[in-house]
Protein backbone atom coordinates (compact mmCIF):
# COMPACT_ATOMS: atom_id res chain seq x y z
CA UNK A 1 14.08 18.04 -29.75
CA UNK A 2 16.49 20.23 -27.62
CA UNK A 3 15.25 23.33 -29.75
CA UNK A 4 11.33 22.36 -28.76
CA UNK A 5 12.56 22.03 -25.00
CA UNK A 6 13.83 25.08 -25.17
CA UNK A 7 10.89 27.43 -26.75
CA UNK A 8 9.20 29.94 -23.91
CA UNK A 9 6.38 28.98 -22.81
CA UNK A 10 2.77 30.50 -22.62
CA UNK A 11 1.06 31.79 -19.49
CA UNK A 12 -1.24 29.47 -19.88
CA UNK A 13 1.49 26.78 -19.32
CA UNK A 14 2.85 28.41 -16.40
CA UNK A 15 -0.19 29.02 -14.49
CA UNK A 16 -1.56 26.21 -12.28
CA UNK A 17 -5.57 26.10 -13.06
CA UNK A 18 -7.08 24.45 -9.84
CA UNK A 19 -9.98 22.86 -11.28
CA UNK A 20 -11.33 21.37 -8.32
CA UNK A 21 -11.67 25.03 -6.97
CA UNK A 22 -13.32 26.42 -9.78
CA UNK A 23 -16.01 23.21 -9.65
CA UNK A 24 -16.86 24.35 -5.93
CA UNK A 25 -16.89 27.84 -6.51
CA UNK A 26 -19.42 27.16 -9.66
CA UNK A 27 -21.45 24.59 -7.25
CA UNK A 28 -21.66 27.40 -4.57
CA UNK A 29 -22.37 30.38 -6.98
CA UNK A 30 -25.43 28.58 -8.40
CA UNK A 31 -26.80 27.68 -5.04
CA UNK A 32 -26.51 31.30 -3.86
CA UNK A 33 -28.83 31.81 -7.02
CA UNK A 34 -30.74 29.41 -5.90
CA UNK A 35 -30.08 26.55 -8.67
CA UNK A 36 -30.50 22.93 -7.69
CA UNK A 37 -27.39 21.37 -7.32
CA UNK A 38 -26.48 19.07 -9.81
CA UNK A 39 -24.29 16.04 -8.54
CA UNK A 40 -21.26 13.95 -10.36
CA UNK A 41 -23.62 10.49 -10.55
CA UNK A 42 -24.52 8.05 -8.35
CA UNK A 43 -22.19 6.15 -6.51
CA UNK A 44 -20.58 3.23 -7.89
CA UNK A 45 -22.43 -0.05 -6.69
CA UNK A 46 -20.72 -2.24 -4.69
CA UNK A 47 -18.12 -4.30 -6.12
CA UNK A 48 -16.34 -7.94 -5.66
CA UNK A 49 -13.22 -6.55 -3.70
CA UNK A 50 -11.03 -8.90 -2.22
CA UNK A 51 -10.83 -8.22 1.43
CA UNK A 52 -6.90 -8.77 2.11
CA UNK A 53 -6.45 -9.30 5.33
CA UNK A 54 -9.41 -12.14 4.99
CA UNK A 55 -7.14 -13.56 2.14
CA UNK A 56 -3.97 -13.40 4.01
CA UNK A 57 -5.70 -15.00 7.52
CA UNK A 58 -7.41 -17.91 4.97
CA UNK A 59 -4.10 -18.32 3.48
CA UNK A 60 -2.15 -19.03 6.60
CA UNK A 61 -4.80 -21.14 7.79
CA UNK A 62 -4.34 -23.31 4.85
CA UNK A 63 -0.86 -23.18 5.82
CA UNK A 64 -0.66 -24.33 9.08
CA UNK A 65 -3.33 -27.15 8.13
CA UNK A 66 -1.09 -28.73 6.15
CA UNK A 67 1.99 -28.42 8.06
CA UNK A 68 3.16 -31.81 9.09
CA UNK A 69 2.86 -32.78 12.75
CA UNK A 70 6.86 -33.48 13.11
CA UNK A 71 7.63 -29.95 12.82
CA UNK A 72 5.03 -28.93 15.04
CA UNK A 73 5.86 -31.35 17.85
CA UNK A 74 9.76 -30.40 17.68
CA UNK A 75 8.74 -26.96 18.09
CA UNK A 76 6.93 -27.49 21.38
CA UNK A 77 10.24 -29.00 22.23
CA UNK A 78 12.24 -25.62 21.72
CA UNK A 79 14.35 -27.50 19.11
CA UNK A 80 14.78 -25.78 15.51
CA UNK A 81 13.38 -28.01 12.76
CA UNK A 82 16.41 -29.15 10.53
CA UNK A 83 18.47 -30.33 13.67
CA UNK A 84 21.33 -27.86 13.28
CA UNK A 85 23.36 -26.68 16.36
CA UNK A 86 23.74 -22.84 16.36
CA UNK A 87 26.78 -21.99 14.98
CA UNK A 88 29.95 -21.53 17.71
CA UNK A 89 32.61 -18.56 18.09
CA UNK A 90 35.83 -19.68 16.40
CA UNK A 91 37.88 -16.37 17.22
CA UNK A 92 39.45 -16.15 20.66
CA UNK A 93 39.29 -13.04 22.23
CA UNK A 94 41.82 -10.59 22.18
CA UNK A 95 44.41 -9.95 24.73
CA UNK A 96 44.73 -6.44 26.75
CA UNK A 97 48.75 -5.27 26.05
């Protein structure tokens, strides 16, 4: 497998063949001859595609629908729900010497 790795390569591999270029050069050639253009297809018809944000917004109405009214009404106190003190400084500072 090392031995394969290792065999030169061909021009061919080394070159970079911009295909896209060569499809618009071709397109623009045969219109200066005056050819019709000939196009890739119609485009694709439209599809079920979740809208996400839609989702996400339904979602978090669901959410707050079923939150229960406890946690809401301790919030418009400014209390935490849980009912846990913030947690206090146990280090004193240190002294200047």
């Amino acid at each position: 497998m090392v031995a394969a790795s290792r065999s030169p390569a061909t021009p061919d591999e080394l070159c970079y063949r911009d295909t896209y270029r060569e499809r618009v050069d071709d397109l623009i050639e045969r219109k200066r001859r005056g050819e019709e253009a000939i196009s890739e297809g119609a485009p694709p018809e439209e599809s079920n595609v979740t809208d996400l944000m839609e989702a996400l917004r339904r979602s978090a109405e669901q959410l707050r629908a079923r939150r229960p009214e406890k946690a809401s009404a301790a919030s418009r106190k400014g209390k935490k729900p849980g009912g846990k003190a913030p947690a206090r400084k146990t280090a004193s500072p240190r002294k200047a010497g």
